[in-house]
Protein backbone atom coordinates (compact mmCIF):
# COMPACT_ATOMS: atom_id res chain seq x y z
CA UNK A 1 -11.49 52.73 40.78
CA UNK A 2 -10.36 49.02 41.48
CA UNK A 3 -7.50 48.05 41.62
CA UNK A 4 -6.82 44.49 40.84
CA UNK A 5 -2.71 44.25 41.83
CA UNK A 6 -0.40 46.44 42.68
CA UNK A 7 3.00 45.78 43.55
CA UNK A 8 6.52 47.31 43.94
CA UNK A 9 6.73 51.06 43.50
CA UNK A 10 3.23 51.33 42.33
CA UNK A 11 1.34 50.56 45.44
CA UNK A 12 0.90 54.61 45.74
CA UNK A 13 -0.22 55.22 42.44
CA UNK A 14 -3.56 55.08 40.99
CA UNK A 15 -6.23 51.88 36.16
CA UNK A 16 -14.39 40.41 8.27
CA UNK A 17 -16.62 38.67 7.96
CA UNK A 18 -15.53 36.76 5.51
CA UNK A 19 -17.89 35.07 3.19
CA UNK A 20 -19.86 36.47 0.47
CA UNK A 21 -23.55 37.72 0.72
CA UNK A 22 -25.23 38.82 -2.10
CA UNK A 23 -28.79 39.85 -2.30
CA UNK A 24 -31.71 41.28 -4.71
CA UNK A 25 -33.44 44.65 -3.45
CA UNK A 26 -36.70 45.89 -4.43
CA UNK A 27 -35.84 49.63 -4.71
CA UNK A 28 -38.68 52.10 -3.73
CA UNK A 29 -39.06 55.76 -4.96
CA UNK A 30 -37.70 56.75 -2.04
CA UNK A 31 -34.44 54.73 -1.62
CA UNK A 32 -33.02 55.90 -4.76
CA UNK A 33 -29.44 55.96 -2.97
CA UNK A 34 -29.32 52.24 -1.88
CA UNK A 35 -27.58 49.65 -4.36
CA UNK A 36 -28.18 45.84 -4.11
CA UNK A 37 -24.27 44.48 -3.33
CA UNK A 38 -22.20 42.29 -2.00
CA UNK A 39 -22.37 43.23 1.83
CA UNK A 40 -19.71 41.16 4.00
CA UNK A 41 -16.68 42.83 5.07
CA UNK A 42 -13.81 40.50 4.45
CA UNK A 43 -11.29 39.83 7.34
CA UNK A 44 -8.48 41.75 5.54
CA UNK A 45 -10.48 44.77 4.71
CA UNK A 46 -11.51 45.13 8.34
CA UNK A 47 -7.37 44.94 9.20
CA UNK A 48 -7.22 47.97 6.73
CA UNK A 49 -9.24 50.04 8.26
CA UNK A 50 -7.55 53.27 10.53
CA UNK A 51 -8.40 56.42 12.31
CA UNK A 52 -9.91 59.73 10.56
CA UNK A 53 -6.68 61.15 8.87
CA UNK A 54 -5.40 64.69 8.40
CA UNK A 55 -5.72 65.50 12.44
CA UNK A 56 -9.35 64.93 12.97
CA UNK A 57 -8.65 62.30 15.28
CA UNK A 58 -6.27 64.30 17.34
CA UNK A 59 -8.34 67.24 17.28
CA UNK A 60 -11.39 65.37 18.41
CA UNK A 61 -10.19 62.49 21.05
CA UNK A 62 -10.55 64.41 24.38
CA UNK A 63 -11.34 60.91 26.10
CA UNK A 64 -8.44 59.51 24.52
CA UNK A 65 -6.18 62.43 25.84
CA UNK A 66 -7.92 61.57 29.25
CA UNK A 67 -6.65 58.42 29.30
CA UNK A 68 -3.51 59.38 28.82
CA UNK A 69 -3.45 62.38 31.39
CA UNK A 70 -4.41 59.96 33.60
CA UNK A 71 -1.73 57.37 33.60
CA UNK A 72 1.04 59.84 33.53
CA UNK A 73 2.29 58.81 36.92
CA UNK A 74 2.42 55.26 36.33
CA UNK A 75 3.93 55.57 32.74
CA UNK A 76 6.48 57.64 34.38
CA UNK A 77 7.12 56.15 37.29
CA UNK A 78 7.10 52.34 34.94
CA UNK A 79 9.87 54.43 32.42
CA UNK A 80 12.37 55.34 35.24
CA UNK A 81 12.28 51.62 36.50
CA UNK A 82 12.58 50.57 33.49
CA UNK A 83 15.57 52.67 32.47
CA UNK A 84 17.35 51.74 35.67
CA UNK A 85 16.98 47.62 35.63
CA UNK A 86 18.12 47.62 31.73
CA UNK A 87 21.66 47.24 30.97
CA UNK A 88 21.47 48.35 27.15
CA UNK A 89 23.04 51.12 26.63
CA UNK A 90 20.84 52.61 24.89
CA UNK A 91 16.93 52.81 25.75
CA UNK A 92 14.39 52.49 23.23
CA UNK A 93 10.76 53.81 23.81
CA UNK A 94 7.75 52.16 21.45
CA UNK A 95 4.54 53.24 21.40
CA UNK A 96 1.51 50.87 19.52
CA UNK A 97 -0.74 52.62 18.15
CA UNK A 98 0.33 55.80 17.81
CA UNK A 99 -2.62 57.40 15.85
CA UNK A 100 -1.84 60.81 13.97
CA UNK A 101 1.13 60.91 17.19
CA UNK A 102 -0.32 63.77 19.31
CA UNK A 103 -1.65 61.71 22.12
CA UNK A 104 1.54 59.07 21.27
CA UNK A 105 4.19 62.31 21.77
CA UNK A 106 2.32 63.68 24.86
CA UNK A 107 3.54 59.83 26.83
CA UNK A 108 6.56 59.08 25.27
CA UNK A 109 7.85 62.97 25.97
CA UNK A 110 6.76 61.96 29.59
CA UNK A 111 8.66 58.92 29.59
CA UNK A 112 11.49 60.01 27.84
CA UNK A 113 11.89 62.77 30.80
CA UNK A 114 11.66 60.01 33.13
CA UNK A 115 14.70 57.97 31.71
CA UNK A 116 16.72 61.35 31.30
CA UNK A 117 15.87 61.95 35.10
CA UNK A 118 18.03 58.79 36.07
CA UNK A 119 20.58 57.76 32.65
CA UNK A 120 20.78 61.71 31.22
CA UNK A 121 23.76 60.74 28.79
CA UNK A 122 21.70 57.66 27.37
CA UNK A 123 21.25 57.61 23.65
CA UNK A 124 17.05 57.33 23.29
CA UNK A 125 15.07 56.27 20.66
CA UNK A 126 11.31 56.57 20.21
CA UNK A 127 9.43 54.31 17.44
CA UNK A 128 5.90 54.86 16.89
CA UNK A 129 3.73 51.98 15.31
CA UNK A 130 0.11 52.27 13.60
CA UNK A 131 -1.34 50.21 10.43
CA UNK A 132 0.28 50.72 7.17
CA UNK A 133 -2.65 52.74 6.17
CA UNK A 134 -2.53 55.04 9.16
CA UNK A 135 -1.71 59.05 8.81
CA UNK A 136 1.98 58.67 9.04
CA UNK A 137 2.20 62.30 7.38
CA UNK A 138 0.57 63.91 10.23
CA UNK A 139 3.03 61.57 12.79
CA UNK A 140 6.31 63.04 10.95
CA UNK A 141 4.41 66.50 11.11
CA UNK A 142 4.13 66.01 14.72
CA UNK A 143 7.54 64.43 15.54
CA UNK A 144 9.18 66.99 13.83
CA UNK A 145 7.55 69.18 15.83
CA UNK A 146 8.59 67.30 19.13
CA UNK A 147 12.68 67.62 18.19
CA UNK A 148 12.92 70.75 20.68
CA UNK A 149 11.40 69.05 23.47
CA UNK A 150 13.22 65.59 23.34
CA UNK A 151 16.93 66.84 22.25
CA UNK A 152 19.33 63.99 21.67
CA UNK A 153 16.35 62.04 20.79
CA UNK A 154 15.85 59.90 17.50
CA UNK A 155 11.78 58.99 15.72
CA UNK A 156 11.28 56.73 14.21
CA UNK A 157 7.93 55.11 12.67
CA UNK A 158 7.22 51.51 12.43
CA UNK A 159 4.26 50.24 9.60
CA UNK A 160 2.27 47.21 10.44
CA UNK A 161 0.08 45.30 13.19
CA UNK A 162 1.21 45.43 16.80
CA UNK A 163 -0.12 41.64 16.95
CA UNK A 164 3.02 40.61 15.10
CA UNK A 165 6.51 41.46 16.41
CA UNK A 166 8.13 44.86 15.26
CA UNK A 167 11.31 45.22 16.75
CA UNK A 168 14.50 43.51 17.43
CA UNK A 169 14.33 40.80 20.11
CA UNK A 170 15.17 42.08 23.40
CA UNK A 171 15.46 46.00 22.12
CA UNK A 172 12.92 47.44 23.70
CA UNK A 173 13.23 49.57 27.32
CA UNK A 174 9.58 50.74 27.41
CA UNK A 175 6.49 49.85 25.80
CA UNK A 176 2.81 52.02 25.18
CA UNK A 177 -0.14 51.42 24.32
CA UNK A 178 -3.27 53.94 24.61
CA UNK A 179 -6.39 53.37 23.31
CA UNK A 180 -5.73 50.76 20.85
CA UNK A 181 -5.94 47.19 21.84
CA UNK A 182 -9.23 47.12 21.85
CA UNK A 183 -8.99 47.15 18.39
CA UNK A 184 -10.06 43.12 16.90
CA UNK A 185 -7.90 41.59 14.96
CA UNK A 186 -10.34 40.53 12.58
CA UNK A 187 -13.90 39.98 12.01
CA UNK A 188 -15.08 36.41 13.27
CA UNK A 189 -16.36 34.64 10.21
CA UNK A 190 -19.24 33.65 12.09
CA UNK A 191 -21.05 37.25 11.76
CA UNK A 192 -21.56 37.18 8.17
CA UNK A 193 -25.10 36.69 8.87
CA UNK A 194 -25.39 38.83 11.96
CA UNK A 195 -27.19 42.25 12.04
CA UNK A 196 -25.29 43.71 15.12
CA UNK A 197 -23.04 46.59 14.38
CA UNK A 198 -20.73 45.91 17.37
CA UNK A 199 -19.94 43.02 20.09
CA UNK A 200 -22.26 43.75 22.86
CA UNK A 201 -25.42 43.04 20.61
CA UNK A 202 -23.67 39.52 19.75
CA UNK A 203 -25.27 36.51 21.50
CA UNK A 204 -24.32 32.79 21.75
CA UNK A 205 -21.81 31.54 18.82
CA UNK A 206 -21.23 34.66 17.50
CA UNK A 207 -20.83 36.26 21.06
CA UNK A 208 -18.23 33.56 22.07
CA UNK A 209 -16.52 33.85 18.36
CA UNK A 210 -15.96 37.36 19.26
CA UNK A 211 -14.35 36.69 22.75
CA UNK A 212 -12.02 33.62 21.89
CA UNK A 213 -10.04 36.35 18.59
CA UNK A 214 -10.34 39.17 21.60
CA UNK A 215 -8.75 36.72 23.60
CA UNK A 216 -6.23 35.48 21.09
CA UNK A 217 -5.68 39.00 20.22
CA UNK A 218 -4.63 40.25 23.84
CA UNK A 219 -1.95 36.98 24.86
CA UNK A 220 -0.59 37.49 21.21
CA UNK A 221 0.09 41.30 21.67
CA UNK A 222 1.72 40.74 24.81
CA UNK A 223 3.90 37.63 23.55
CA UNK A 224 5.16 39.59 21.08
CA UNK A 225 5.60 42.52 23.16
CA UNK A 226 7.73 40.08 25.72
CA UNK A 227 9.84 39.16 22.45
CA UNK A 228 10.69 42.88 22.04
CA UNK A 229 11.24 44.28 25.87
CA UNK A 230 15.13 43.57 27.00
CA UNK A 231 15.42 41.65 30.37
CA UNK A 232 14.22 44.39 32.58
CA UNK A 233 12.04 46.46 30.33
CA UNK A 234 8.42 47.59 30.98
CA UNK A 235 4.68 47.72 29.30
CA UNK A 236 2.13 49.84 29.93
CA UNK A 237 -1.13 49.67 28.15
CA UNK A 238 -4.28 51.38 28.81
CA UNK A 239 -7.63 50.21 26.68
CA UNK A 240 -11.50 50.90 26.99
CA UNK A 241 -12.78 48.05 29.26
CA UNK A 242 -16.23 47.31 30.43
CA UNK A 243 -17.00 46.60 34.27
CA UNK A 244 -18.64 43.69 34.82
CA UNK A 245 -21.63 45.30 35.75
CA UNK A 246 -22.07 46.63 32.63
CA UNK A 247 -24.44 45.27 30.28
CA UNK A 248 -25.35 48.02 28.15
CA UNK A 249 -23.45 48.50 24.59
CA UNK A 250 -20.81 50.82 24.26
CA UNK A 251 -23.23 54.49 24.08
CA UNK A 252 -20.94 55.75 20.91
CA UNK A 253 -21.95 52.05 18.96
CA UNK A 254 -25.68 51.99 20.41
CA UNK A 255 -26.33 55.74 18.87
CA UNK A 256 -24.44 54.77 15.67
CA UNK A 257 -27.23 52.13 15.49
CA UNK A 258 -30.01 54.14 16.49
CA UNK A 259 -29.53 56.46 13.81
CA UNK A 260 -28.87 53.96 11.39
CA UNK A 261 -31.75 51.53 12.16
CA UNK A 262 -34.32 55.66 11.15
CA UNK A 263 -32.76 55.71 8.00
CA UNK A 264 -33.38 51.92 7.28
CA UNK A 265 -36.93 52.31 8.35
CA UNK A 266 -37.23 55.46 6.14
CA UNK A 267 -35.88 53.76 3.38
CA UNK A 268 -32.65 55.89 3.06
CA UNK A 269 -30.56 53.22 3.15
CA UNK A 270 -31.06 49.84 2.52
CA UNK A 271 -31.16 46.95 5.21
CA UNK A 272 -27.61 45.36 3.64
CA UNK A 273 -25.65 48.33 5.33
CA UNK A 274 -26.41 47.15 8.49
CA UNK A 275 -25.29 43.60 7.59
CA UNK A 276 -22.09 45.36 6.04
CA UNK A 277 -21.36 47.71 9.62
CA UNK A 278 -19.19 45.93 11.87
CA UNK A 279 -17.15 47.85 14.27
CA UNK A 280 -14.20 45.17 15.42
CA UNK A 281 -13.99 46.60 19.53
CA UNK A 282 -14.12 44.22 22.13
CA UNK A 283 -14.12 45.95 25.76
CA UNK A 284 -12.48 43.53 27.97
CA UNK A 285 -13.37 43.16 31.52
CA UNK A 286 -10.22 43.48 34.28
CA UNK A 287 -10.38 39.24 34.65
CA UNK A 288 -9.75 39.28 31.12
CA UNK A 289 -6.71 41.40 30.62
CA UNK A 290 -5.47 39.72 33.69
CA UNK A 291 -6.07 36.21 32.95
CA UNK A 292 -2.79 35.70 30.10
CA UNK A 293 -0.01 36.80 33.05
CA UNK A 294 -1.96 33.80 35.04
CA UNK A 295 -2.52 31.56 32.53
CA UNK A 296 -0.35 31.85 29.21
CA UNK A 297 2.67 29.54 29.54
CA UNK A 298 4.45 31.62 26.78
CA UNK A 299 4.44 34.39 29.00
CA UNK A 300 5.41 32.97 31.74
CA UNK A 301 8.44 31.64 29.86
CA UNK A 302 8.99 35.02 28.96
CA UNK A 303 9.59 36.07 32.05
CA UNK A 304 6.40 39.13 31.40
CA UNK A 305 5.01 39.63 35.06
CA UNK A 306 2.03 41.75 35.52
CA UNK A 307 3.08 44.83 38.13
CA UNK A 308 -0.02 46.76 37.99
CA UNK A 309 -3.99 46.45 36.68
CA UNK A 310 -6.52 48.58 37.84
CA UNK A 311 -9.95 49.41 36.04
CA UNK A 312 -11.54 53.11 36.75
CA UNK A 313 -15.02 54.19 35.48
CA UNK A 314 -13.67 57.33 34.09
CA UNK A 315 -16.12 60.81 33.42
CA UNK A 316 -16.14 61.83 30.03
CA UNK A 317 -14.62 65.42 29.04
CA UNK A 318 -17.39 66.02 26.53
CA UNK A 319 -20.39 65.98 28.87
CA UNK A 320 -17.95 67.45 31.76
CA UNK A 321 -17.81 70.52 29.56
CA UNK A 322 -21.47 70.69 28.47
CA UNK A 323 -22.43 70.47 32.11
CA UNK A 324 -20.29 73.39 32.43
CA UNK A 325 -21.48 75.66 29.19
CA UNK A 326 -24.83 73.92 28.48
CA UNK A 327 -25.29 74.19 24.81
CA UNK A 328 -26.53 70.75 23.79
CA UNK A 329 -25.87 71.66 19.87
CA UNK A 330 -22.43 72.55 20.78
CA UNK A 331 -22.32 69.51 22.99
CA UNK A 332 -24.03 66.76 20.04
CA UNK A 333 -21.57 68.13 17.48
CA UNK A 334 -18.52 67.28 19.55
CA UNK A 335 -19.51 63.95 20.45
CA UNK A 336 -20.40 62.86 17.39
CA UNK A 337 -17.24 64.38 15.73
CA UNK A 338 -15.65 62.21 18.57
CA UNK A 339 -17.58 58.91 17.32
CA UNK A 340 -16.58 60.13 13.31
CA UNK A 341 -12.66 60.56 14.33
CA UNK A 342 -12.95 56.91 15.32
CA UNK A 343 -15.24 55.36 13.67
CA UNK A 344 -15.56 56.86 10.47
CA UNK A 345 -13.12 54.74 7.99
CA UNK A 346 -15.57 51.72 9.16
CA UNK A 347 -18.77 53.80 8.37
CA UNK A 348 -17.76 54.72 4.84
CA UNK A 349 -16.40 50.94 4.34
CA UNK A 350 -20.17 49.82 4.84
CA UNK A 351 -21.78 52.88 2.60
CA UNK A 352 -19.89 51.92 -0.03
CA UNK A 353 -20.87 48.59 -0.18
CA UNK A 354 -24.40 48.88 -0.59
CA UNK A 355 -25.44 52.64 -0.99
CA UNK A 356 -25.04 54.53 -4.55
CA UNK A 357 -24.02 57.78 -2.76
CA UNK A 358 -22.49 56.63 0.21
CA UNK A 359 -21.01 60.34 0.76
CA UNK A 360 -24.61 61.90 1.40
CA UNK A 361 -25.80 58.80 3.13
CA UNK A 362 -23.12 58.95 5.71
CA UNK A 363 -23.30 62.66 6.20
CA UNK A 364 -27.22 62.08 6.95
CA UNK A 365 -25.87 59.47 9.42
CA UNK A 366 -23.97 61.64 11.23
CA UNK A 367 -26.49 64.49 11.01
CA UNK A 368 -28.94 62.40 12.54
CA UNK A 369 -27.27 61.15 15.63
CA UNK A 370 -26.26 65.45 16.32
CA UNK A 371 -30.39 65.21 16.14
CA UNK A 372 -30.53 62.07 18.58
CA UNK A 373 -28.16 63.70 21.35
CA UNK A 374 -29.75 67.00 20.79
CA UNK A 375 -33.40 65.79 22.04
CA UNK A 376 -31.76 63.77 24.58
CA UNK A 377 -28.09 64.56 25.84
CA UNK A 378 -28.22 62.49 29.20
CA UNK A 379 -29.52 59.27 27.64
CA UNK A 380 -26.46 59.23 24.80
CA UNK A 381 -23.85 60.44 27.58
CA UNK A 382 -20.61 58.42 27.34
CA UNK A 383 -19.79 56.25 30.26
CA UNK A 384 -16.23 54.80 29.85
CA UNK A 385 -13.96 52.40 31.46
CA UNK A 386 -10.11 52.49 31.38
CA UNK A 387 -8.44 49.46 32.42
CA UNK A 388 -4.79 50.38 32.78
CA UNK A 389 -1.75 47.14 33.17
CA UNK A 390 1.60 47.59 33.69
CA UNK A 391 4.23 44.62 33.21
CA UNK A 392 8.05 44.07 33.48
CA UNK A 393 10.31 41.46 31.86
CA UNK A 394 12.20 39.69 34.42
């Protein structure tokens, strides 16, 4: 782990394209599945697009959970400051990015213990935020199911992106976010001629396009995030971030890719879907998540200080476990049903543009990358990084 800052009480703890494209196919025997289409992705569509719904993504985001495990201490130790140097009295706990809720209720129930450790008669409130087209069933399933453990506690759910403001200036005591600001924005209109399926196989223009939105992305989440937190309040936000060392792309997007780039060359699918698979994650390096508390005047107006960063190359749960029982086929089918809980939605998007059964054709997908880490487990093994910041309005 390395630690970038650490200050105060946390010196003991631990880190669419937009454009049109459309093209004329010469369709062999063998591709009968693949339709000539329009391929780009607009920038709105690629807003749209969420999580695997119906608890697929809770029940298949061990990492994720990891993450969250993880910074328990600091998210606790962040909500009893916070509860102590606001004067509202009431505290209100928001977590962006909330998912299907099961990771979201796991660190809010911690926090919310926190607060009740030092203010027990304060009136708490917990809002949970995704997309508008997120699984906000499965949240009220789960937050109904959280009433015995945070008595005296009111849910709410908030619809909409966390890179505009959500909540009342100056309301919040405690912000979250897990696993979800990696995340784009949007798609940089530059890639509408680009065959990479994620940002590390982006070079030059399109490379830098992708930075400056991640960039833009990252100081406008925490503006509005400053907006929100009352004089006092704190942030924590954990997200996958790449070491600088790392030049490799992200194993999850590199096997999607893989597979993908067999079925092309067996004329399963047509070349188009690759031009139509974007996925919009940008793994920022520590310097990066750092560099708005250093740099961003609006921030600094704000009175947002950075308390804590850290980045920690983190082991991953799913090849921690087949180490331990050793069936690969077990092991391939839960790391790709990881990649599908994620990833999925973004998949299908691209099928459907330019496939005529896009169903079968992503099911062969996925079937093939199970093959892929079968006949080679170590070689598709996920190597993460969490970068973990903590901040306080002041």
């Amino acid at each position: 782990m390395t630690a970038y800052v650490q200050k105060n009480r946390f010196d003991r703890l631990l880190n669419n394209r937009t454009g049109v494209s459309t093209v004329k196919l010469t369709v062999s025997s063998t591709a009968s599945m693949m339709r000539p289409t329009s391929v780009m992705q607009d920038c709105e569509r690629a807003q749209r697009i969420s999580m695997k719904a119906d608890g697929y993504y809770a029940a298949n985001s061990q990492p994720q959970q990891s993450d969250v495990e993880r910074a328990l201490p600091l998210i606790c130790e962040t909500a009893e400051m916070a509860a102590r140097q606001t004067l509202s009295a009431n505290v209100l706990v928001a977590d962006f990015g909330c998912a299907d809720g099961r990771n979201s209720r796991r660190l809010t129930n911690a926090a919310i213990q926190s607060v009740r450790a030092v203010r027990p008669s304060a009136a708490c409130t917990i809002v949970r935020n995704d997309r508008c087209e997120n699984d906000f069933n499965q949240v009220a399933s789960v937050s109904q199911g959280n009433l015995e453990a945070t008595a005296g506690t009111f849910e709410f759910m908030s619809s909409g992106s966390f890179y505009k403001q959500l909540l009342p200036t100056g309301s919040m005591t405690l912000g979250t976010s897990f696993s979800a600001v990696h995340w784009m924005s949007r798609i940089p209109e530059t890639l509408e001629n680009s065959h990479a399926i994620c940002r590390e196989q982006l070079t030059g223009t399109e490379a830098e396009d992708a930075r400056q939105v991640a960039e833009g992305d990252w100081s406008c989440f925490l503006q509005h995030r400053a907006q929100e937190l009352a004089s006092g309040g704190c942030l924590v936000v954990s997200m996958v971030g790449k070491l600088a060392s790392d030049s490799q792309v992200h194993s999850p997007f590199r096997l999607i890719s893989e597979a993908l780039q067999q079925l092309i060359a067996e004329d399963v699918v047509c070349p188009e879907t690759q031009d139509a698979l974007f996925i919009p994650v940008y793994r920022r390096s520590l310097e990066e998540v750092v560099r708005p508390f250093e740099e961003d005047p609006c921030l600094k107006e704000c009175g947002l200080t950075l308390t804590y960063a850290s980045e920690t190359e983190v082991a991953c749960p799913l090849y921690s476990a087949f180490c331990e029982y050793g069936d690969v086929g077990r092991y391939a089918a839960a790391y790709v049903r990881f990649i599908r809980a994620l990833a999925e939605p973004i998949v299908k998007a691209a099928f459907q543009q330019t496939v005529d059964e896009p169903e079968r054709c992503m099911e062969m997908l996925f079937e093939r990358m199970e093959q892929l880490v079968q006949q080679a487990p170590e070689s598709w093994k996920l190597r993460r990084t969490q970068v973990l910041v903590a901040a306080q309005k002041v």
